[in-house]
N, C-alpha and C. Protein backbone atom coordinates (compact mmCIF):
# COMPACT_ATOMS: atom_id res chain seq x y z
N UNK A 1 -10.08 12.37 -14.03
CA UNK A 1 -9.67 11.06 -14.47
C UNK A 1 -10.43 10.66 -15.73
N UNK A 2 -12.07 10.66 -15.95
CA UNK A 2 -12.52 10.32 -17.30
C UNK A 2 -13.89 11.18 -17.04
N UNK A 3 -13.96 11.73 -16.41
CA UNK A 3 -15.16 13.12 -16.26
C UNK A 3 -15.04 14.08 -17.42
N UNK A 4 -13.69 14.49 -17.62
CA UNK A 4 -13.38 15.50 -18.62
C UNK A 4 -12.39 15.10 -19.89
N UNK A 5 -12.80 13.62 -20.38
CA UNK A 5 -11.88 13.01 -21.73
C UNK A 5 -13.27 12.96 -22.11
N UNK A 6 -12.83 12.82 -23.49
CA UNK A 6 -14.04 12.71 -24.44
C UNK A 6 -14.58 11.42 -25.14
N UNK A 7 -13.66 10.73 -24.24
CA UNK A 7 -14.83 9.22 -23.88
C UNK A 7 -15.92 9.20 -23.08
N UNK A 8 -15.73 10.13 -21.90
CA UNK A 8 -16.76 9.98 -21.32
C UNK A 8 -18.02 10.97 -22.05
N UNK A 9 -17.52 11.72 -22.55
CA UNK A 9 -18.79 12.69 -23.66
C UNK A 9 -19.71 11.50 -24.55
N UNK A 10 -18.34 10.93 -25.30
CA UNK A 10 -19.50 10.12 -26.11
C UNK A 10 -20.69 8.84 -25.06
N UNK A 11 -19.72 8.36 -24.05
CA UNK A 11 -20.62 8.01 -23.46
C UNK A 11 -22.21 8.16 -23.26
N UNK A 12 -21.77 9.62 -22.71
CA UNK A 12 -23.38 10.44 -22.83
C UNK A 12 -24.27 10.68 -24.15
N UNK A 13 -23.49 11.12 -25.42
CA UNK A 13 -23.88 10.56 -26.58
C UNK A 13 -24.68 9.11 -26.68
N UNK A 14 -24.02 8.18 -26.27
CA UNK A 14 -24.70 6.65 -26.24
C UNK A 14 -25.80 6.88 -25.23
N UNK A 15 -25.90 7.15 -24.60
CA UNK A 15 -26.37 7.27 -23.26
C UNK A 15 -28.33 8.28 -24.18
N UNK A 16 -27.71 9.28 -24.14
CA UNK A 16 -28.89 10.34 -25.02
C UNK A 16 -29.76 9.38 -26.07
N UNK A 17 -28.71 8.72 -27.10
CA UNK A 17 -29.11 8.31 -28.64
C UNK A 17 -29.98 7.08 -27.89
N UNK A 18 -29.91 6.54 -26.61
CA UNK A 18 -30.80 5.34 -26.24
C UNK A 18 -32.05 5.81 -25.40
N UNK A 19 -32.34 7.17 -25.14
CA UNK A 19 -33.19 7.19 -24.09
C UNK A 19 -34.43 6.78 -24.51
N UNK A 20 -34.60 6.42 -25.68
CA UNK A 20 -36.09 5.63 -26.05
C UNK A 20 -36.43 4.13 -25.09
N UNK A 21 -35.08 4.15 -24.97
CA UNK A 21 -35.78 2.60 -24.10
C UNK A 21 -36.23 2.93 -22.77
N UNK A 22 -36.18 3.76 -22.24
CA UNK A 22 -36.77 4.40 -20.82
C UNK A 22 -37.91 5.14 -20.90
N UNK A 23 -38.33 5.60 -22.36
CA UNK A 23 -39.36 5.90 -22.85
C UNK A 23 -40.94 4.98 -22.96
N UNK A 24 -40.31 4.01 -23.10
CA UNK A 24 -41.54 2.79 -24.12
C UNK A 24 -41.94 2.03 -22.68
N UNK A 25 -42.41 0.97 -22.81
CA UNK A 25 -43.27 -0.02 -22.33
C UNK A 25 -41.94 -0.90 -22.75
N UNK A 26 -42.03 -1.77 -21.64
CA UNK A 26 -41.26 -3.11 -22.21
C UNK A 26 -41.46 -4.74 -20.86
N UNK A 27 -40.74 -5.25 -20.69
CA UNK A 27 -41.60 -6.43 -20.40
C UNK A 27 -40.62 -6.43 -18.77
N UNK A 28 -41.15 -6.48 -17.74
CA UNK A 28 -40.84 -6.47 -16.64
C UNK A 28 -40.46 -7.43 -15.54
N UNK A 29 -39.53 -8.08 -15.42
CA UNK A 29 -39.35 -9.64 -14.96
C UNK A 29 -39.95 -9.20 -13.54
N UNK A 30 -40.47 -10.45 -12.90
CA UNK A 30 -40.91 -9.97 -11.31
C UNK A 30 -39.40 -9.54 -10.51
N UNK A 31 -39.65 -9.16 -9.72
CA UNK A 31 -38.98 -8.69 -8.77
C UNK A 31 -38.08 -7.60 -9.07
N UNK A 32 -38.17 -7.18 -10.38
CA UNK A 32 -37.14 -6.08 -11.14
C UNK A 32 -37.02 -4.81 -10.23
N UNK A 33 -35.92 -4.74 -9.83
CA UNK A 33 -35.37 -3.37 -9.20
C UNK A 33 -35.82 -1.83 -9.74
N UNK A 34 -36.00 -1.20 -9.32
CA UNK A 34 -36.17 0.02 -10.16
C UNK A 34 -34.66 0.65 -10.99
N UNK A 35 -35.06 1.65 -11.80
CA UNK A 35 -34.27 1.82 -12.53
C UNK A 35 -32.91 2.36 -11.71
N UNK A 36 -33.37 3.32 -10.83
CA UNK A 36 -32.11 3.94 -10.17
C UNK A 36 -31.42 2.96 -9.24
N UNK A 37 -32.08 2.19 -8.60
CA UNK A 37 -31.44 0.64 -7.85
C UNK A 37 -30.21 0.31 -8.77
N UNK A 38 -30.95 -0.30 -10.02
CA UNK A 38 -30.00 -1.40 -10.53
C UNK A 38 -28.89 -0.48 -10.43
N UNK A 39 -29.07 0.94 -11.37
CA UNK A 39 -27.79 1.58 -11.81
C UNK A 39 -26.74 1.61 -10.71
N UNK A 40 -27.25 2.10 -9.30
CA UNK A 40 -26.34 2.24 -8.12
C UNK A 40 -25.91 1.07 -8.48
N UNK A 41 -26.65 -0.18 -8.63
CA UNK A 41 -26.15 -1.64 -8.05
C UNK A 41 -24.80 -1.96 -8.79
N UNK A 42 -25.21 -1.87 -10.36
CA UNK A 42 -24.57 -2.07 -10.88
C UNK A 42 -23.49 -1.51 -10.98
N UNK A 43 -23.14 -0.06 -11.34
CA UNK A 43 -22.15 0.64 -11.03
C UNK A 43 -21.49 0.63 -9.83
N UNK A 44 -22.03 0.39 -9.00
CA UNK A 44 -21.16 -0.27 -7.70
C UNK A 44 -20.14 -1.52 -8.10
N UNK A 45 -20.86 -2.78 -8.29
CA UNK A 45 -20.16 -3.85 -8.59
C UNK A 45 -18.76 -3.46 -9.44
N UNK A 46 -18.84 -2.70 -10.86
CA UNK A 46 -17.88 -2.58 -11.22
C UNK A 46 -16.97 -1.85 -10.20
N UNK A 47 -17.37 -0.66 -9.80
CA UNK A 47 -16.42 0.17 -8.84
C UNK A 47 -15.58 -0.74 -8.33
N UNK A 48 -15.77 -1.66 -7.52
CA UNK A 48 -15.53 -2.84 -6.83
C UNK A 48 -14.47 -3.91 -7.74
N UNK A 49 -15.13 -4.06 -8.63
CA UNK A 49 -14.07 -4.87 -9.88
C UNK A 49 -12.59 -3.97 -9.91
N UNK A 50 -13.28 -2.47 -10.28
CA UNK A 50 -11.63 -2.05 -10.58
C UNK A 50 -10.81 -1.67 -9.48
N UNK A 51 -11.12 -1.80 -8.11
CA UNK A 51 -10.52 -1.25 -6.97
C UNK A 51 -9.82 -2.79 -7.19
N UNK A 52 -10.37 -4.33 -7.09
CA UNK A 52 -9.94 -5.73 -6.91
C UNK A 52 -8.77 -5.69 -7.86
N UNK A 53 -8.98 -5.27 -9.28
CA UNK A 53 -8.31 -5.66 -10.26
C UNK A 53 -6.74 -4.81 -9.98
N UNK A 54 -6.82 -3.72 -9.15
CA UNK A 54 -6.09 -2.72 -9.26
C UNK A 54 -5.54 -2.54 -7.99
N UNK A 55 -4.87 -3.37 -7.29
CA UNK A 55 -4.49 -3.16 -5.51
C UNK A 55 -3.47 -2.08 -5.66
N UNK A 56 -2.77 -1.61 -6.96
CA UNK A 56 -1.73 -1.28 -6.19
C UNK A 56 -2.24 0.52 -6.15
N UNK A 57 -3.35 0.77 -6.72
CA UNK A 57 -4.75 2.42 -6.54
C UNK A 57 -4.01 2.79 -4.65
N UNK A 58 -3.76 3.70 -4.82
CA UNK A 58 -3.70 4.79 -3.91
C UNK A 58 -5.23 4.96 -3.01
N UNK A 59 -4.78 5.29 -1.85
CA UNK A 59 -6.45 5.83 -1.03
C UNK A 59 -7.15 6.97 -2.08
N UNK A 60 -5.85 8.15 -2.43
CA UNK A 60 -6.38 9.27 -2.84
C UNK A 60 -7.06 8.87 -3.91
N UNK A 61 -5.95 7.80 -5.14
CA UNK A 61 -6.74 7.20 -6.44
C UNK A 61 -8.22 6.48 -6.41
N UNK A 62 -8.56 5.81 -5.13
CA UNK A 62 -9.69 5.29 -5.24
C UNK A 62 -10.64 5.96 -4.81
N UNK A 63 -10.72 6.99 -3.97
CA UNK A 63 -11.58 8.18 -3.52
C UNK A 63 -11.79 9.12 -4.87
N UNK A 64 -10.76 9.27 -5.38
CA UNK A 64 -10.72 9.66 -7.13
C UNK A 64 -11.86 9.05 -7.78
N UNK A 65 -11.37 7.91 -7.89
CA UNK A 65 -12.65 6.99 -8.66
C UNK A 65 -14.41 7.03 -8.11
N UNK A 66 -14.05 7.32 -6.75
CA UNK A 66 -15.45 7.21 -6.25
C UNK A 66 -16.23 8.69 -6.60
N UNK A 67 -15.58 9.52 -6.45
CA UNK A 67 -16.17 10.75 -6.41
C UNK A 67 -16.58 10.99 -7.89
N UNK A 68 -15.68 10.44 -8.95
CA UNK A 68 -16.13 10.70 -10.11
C UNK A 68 -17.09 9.75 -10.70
N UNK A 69 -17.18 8.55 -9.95
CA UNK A 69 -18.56 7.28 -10.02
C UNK A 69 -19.94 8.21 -9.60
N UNK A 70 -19.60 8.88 -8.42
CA UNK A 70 -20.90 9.29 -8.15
C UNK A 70 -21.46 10.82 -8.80
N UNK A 71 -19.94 11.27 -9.82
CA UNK A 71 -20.54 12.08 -10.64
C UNK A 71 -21.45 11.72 -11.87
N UNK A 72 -20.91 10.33 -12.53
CA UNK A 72 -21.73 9.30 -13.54
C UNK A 72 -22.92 9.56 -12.87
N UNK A 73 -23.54 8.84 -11.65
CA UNK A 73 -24.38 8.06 -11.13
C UNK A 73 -24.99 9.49 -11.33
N UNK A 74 -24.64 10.58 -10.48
CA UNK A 74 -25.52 12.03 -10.67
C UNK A 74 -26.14 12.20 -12.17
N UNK A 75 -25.18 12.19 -13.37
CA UNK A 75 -25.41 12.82 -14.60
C UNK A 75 -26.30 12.16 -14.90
N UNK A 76 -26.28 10.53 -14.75
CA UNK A 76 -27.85 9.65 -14.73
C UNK A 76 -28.91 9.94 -14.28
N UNK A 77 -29.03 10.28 -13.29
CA UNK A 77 -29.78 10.86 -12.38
C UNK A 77 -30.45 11.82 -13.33
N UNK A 78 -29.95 12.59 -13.41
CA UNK A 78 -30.17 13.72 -13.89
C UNK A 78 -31.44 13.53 -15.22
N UNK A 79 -30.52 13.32 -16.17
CA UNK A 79 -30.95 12.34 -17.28
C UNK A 79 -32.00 11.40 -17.19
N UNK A 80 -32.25 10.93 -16.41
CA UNK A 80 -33.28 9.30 -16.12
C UNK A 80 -34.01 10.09 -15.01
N UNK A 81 -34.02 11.55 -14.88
CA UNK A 81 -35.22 11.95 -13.78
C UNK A 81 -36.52 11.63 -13.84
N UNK A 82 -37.23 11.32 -14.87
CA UNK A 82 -38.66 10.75 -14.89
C UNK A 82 -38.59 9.36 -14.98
N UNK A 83 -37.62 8.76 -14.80
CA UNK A 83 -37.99 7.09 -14.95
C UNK A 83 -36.99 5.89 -13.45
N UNK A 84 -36.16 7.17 -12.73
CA UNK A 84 -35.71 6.32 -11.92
C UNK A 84 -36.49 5.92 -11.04
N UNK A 85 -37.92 5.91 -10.69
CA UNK A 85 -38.48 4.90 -9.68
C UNK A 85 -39.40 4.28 -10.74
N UNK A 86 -39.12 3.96 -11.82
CA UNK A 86 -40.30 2.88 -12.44
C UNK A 86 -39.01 1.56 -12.02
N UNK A 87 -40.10 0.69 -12.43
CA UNK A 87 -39.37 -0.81 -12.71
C UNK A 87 -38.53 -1.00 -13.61
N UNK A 88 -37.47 -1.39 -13.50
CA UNK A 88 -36.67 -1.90 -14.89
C UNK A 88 -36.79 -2.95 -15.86
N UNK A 89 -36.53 -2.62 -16.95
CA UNK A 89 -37.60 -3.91 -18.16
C UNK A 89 -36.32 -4.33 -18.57
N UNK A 90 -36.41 -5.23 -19.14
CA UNK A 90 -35.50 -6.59 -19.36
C UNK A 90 -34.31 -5.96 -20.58
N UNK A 91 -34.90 -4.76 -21.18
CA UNK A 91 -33.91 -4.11 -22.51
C UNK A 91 -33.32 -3.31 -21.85
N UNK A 92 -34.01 -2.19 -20.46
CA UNK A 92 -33.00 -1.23 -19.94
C UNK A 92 -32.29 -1.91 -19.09
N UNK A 93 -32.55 -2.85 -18.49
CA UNK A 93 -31.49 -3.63 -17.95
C UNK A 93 -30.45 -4.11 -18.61
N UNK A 94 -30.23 -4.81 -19.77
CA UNK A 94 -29.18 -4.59 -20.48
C UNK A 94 -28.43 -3.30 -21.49
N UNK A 95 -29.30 -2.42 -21.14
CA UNK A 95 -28.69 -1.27 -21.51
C UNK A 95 -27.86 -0.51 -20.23
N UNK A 96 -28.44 -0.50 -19.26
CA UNK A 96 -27.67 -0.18 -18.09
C UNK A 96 -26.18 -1.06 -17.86
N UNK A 97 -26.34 -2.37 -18.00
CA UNK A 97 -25.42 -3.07 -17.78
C UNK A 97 -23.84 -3.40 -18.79
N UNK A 98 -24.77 -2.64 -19.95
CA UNK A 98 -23.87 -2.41 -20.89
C UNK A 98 -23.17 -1.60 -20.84
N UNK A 99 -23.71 0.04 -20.50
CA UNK A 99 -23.42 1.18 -19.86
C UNK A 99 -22.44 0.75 -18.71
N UNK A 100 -23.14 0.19 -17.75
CA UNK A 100 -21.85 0.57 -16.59
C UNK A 100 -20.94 -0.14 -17.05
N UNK A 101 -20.18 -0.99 -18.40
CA UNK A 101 -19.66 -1.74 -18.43
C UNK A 101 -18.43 -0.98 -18.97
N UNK A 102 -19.11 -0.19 -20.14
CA UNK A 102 -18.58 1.08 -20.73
C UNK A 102 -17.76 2.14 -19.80
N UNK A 103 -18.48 2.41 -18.31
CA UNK A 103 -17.59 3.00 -17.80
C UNK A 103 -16.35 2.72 -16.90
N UNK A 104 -16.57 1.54 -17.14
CA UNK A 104 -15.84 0.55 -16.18
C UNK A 104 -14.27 0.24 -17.14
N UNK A 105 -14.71 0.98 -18.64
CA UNK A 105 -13.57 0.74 -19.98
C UNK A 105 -12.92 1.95 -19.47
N UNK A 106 -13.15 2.78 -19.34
CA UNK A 106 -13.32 4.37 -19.08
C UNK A 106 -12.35 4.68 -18.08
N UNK A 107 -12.55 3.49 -16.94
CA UNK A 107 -11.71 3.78 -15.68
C UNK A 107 -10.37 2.96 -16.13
N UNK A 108 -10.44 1.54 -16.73
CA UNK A 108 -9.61 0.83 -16.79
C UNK A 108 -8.33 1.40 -17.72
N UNK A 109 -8.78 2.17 -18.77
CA UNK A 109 -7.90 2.80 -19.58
C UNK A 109 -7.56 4.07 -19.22
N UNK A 110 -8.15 4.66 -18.16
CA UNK A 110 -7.09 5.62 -17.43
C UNK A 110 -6.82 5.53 -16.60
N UNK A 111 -6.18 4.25 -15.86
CA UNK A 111 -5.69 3.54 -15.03
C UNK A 111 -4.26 3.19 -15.79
């Protein structure tokens, strides 16, 4: 579905060209989730948006979507292996949120 278009490549492009912010020091609101939290969190919520937005998705279509969400969530993983149990700082949090927002374009336009 968007695993193998080359939106989702550049994604990872965006994704690579930012990893400085998971790199640095940055300012930590209390109670900040760790990095791999939010991402589940967040990427969940959308999941959720486009199943709402989209009633008339098939079982098979939304099991579609999930399996290839939790291929994202993996490739992150992957990628963010030294920083998913720090705290999340107030810039990767809007970089994450920007991100899952991006893939949430990803699903909607191949929908």
């Amino acid at each position: 579905m968007v695993l193998d278009k080359q939106g989702y490549d550049e994604l990872v492009m965006y994704l690579t060209h930012n990893l400085t912010l998971f790199e640095k020091p940055g300012e930590i609101e209390p109670g900040a989730p760790r990095v791999m939290e939010l991402i589940e969190d967040v990427i969940a919520e959308y999941v959720i948006k486009i199943c709402e937005q989209n009633t008339e998705l098939s079982t098979e279509q939304r099991s579609l979507i999930v399996r290839e969400v939790d291929g994202i969530v993996y490739d992150l993983q992957e990628v963010l292996s030294s920083v998913t149990e720090q705290k999340v700082t107030k810039e990767q949090r809007e970089f994450i949120e920007e991100f899952a927002g991006l893939v949430k374009n990803l699903f909607d336009a191949a929908i």
